[in-house]
Protein backbone atom coordinates (compact mmCIF):
# COMPACT_ATOMS: atom_id res chain seq x y z
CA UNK A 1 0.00 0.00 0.00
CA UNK A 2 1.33 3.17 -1.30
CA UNK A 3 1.53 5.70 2.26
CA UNK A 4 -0.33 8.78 0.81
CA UNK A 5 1.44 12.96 2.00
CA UNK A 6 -1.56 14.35 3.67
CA UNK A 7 -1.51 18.29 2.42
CA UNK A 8 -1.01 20.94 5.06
CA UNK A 9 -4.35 22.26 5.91
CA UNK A 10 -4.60 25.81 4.23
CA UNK A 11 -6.78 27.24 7.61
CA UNK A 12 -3.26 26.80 9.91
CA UNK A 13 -1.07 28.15 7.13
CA UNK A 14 -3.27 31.67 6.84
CA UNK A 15 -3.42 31.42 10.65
CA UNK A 16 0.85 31.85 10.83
CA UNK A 17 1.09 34.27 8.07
CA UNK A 18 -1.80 36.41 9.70
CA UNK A 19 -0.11 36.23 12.75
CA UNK A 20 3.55 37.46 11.54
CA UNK A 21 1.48 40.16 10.08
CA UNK A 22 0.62 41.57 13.44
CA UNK A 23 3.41 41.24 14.97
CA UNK A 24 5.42 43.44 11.94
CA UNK A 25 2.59 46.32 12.33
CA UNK A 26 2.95 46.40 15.80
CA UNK A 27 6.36 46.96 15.18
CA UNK A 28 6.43 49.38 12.90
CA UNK A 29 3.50 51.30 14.58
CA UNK A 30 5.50 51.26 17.97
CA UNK A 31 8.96 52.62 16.18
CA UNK A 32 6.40 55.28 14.37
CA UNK A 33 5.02 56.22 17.62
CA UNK A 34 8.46 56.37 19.26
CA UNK A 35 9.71 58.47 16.58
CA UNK A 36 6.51 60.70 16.95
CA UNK A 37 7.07 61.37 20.51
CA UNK A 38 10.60 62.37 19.97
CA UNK A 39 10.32 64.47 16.90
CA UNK A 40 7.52 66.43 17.96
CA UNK A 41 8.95 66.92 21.32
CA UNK A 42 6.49 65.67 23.77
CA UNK A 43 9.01 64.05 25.48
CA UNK A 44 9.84 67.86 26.50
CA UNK A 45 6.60 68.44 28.25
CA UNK A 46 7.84 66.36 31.58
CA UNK A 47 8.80 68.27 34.63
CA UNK A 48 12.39 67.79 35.59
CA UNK A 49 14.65 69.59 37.78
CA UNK A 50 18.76 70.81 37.98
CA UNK A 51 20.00 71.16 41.71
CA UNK A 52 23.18 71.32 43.41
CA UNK A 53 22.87 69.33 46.51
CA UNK A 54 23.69 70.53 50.13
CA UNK A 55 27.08 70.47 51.07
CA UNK A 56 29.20 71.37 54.57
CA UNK A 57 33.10 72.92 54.10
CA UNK A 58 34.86 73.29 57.64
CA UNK A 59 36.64 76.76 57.62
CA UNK A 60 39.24 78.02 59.82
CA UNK A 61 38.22 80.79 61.89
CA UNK A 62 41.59 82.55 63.17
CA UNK A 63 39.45 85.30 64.58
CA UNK A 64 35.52 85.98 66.09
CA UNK A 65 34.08 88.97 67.17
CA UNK A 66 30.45 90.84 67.29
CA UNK A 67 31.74 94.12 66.41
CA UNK A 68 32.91 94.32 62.38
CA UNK A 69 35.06 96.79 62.77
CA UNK A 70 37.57 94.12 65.30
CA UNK A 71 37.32 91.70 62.39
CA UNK A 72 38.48 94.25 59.70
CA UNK A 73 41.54 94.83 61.71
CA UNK A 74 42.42 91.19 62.55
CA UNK A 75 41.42 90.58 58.66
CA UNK A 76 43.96 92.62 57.34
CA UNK A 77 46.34 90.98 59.27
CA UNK A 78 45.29 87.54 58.01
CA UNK A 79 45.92 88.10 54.66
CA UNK A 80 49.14 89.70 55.17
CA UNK A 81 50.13 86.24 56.50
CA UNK A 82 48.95 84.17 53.74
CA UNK A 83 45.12 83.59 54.83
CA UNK A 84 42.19 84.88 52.97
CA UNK A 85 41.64 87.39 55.38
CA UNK A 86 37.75 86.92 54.51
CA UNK A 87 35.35 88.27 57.11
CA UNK A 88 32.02 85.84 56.94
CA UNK A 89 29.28 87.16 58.94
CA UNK A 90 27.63 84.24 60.87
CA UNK A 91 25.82 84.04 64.67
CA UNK A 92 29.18 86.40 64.99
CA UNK A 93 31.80 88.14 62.23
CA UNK A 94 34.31 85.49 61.69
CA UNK A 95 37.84 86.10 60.03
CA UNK A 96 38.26 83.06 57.79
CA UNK A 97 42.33 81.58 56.61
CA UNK A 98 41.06 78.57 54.50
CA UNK A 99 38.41 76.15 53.90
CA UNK A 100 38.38 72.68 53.44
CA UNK A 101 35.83 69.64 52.19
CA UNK A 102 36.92 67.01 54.73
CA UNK A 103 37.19 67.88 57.99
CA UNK A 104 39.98 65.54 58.62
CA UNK A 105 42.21 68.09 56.49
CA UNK A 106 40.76 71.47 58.57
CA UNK A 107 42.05 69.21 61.59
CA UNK A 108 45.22 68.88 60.66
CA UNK A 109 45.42 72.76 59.47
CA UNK A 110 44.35 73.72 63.02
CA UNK A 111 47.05 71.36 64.55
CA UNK A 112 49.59 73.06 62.48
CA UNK A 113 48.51 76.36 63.21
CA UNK A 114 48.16 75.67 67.14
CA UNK A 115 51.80 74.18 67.29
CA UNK A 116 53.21 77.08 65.80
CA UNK A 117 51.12 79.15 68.64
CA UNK A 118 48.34 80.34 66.13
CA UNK A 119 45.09 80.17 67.63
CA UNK A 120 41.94 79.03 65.25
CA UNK A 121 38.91 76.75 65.44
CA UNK A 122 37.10 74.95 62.95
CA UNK A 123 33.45 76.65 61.84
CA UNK A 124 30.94 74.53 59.72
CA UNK A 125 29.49 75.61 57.35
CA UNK A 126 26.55 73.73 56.10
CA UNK A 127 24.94 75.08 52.29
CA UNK A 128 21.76 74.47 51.12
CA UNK A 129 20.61 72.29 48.24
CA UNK A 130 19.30 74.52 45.06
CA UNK A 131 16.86 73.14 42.40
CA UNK A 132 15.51 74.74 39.58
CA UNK A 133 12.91 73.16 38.02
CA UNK A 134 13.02 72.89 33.83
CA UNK A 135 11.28 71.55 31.30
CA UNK A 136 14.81 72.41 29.21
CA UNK A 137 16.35 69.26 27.27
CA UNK A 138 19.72 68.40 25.56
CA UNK A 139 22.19 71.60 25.76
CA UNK A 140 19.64 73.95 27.52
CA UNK A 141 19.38 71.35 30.13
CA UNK A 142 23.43 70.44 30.38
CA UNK A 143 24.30 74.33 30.60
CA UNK A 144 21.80 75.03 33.06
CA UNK A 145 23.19 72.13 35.61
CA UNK A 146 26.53 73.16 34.48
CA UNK A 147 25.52 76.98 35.81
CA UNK A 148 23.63 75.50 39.02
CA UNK A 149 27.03 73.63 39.77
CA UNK A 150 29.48 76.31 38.77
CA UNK A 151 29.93 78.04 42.41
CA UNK A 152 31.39 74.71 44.28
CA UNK A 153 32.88 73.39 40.94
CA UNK A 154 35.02 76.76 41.33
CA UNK A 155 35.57 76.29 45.12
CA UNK A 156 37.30 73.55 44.50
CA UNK A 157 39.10 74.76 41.31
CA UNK A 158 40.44 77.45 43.48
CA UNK A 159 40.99 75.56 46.82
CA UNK A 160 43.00 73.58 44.34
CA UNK A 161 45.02 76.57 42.84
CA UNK A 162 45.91 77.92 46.44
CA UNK A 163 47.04 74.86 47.72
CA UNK A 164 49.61 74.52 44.90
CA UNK A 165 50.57 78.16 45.71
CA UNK A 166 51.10 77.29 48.71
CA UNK A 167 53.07 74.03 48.85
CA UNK A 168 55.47 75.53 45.90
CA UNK A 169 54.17 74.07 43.01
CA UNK A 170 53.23 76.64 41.24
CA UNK A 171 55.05 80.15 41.26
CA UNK A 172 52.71 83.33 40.80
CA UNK A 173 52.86 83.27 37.28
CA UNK A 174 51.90 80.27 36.64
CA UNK A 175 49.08 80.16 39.09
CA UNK A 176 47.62 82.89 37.02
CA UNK A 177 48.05 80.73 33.76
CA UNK A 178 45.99 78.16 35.60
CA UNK A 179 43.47 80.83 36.49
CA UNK A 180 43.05 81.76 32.79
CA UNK A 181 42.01 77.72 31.88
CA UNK A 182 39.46 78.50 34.88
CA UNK A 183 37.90 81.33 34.34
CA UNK A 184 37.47 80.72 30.46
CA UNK A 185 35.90 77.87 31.13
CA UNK A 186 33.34 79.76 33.61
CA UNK A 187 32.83 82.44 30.77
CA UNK A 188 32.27 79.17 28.08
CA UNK A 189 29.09 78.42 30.60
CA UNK A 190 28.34 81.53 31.43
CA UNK A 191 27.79 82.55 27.71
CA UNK A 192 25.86 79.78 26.75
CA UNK A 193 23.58 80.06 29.39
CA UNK A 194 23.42 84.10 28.25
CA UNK A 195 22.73 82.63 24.73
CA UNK A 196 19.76 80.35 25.68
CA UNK A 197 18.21 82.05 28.59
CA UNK A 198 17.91 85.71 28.06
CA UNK A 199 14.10 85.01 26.12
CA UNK A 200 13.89 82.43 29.62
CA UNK A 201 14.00 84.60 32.11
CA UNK A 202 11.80 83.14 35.14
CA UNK A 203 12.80 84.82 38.44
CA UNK A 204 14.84 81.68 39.49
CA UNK A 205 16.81 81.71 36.33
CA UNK A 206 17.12 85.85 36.51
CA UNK A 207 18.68 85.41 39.93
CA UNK A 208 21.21 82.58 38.63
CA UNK A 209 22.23 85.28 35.73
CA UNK A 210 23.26 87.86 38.16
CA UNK A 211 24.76 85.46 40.52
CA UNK A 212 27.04 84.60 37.44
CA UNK A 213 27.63 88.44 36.29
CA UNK A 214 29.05 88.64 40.25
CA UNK A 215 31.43 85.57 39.61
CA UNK A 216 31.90 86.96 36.61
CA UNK A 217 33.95 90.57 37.99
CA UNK A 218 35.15 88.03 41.04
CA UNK A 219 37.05 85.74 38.65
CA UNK A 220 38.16 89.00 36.43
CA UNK A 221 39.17 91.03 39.45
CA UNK A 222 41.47 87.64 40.74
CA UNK A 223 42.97 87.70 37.49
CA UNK A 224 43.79 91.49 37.31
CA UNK A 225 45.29 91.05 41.09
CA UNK A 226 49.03 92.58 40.64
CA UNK A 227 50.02 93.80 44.38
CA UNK A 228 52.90 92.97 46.26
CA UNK A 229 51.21 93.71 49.55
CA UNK A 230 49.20 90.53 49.94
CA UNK A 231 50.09 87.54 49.04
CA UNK A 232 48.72 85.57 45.71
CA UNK A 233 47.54 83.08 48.02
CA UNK A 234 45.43 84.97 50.22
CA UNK A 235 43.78 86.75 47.39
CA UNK A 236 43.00 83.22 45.80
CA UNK A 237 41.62 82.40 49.03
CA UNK A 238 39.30 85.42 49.43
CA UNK A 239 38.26 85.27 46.17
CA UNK A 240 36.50 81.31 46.75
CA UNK A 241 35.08 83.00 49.87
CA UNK A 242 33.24 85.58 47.92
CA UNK A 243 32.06 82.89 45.31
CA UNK A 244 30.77 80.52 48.05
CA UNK A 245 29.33 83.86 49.64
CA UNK A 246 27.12 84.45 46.70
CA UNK A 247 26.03 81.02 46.44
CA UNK A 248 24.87 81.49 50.25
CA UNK A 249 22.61 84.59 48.64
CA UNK A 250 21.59 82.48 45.92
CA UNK A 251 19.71 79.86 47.47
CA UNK A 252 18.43 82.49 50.03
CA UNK A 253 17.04 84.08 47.05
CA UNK A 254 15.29 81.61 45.30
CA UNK A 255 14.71 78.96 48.50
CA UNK A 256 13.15 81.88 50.38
């Protein structure tokens, strides 16, 4: 008996090519849709934020006095001896040296300072988180944080420059060449967030531009600094001070 080849039934065939079909316009219709969203930029209409979080620097605090006029005096004489000289008006009017992230290092400052029959304590300072809400995307978005971010980035930047100032590893000169790589690099941010903002200006983001224009103559007047009658240092110093001063102001601005 000849074993006769049943033929496939032609109901399950149509069934499998019917249900490839879906599954290819689903496909397509989700890569459409995708495309849609981005392209029309609805994926711009969510909510976001840029913020700086909270951060605490321990400064040392060679002087403290209620009366301003005391801490002018002892000020001057701070800087003349290397320290920034900076008078930071607290619970009291406090003549700040240095400042440092890790308390560990403002330990070992104070140690140093109290061996060689300098006395100074160690003052907190605690600053508050900023956010600034956005509905900004791409380079808007990126110059904005970078903008947010700027004041402790340049802390650092500077804390940096005066501790190789101070150790010897850079001379004057080329402490100010090191400067210039800073400072264009705040004007880079601080143009492009010029560029896209000035049609943005919401009262958060018009308090951010003049916080910049202030870092802005800070940064210009550190450069320009030519005097023989405080040292590079100090003025270095003073000058991170005044930027982590006007951050204070910021968020007291805009955080209320």
């Amino acid at each position: 008996m000849t074993n006769k080849i049943k033929p496939r039934s032609s109901t399950k065939i149509l069934t499998i090519l019917l249900t490839m079909f879906c599954i290819a316009l689903c496909i397509s219709f989700a890569e459409l849709f995708s495309s849609l969203i981005t392209t029309s930029g609805l994926s711009a209409i969510k909510d976001g934020e840029v913020k700086q979080n909270n951060f605490t620097l321990y400064a040392i605090s060679l002087y403290q006095t209620d009366t301003q006029t005391l801490a002018a005096e002892n000020a001057t004489l701070a800087k003349r001896q290397g320290g920034a000289g900076y008078i930071w008006q607290g619970d009291k009017f406090y003549v700040f040296a240095s400042c440092y992230e890790n308390e560990a290092d403002a330990k070992k400052v104070q140690e140093n300072l109290q061996t060689n029959g300098t006395t100074c304590s160690i003052i907190p300072l605690t600053f508050d988180a900023l956010a600034i809400s956005t509905t900004s995307t791409g380079q808007e978005k990126t110059t904005l944080m970078e903008s947010v971010q700027c004041f402790k980035n340049l802390y650092k930047k500077l804390y940096d420059l005066s501790v190789s100032i101070d150790t010897e590893l850079l001379t004057e000169i080329e402490a100010k060449v090191s400067l210039s790589d800073i400072t264009s690099d705040f004007k880079r941010t601080k143009a492009n967030f010029s560029a896209l903002f000035n049609s943005q200006l919401t009262s958060d983001i018009l308090e951010l531009k003049l916080s910049l224009e202030n870092i802005d103559v800070i940064l210009d007047e550190l450069a320009e600094y030519s005097s023989t009658e405080v040292p590079y240092t100090s003025v270095v110093k003073y000058a991170y001070f005044e930027i982590l001063n006007e951050y204070k102001e910021l968020t007291k601005s805009i955080n209320g």
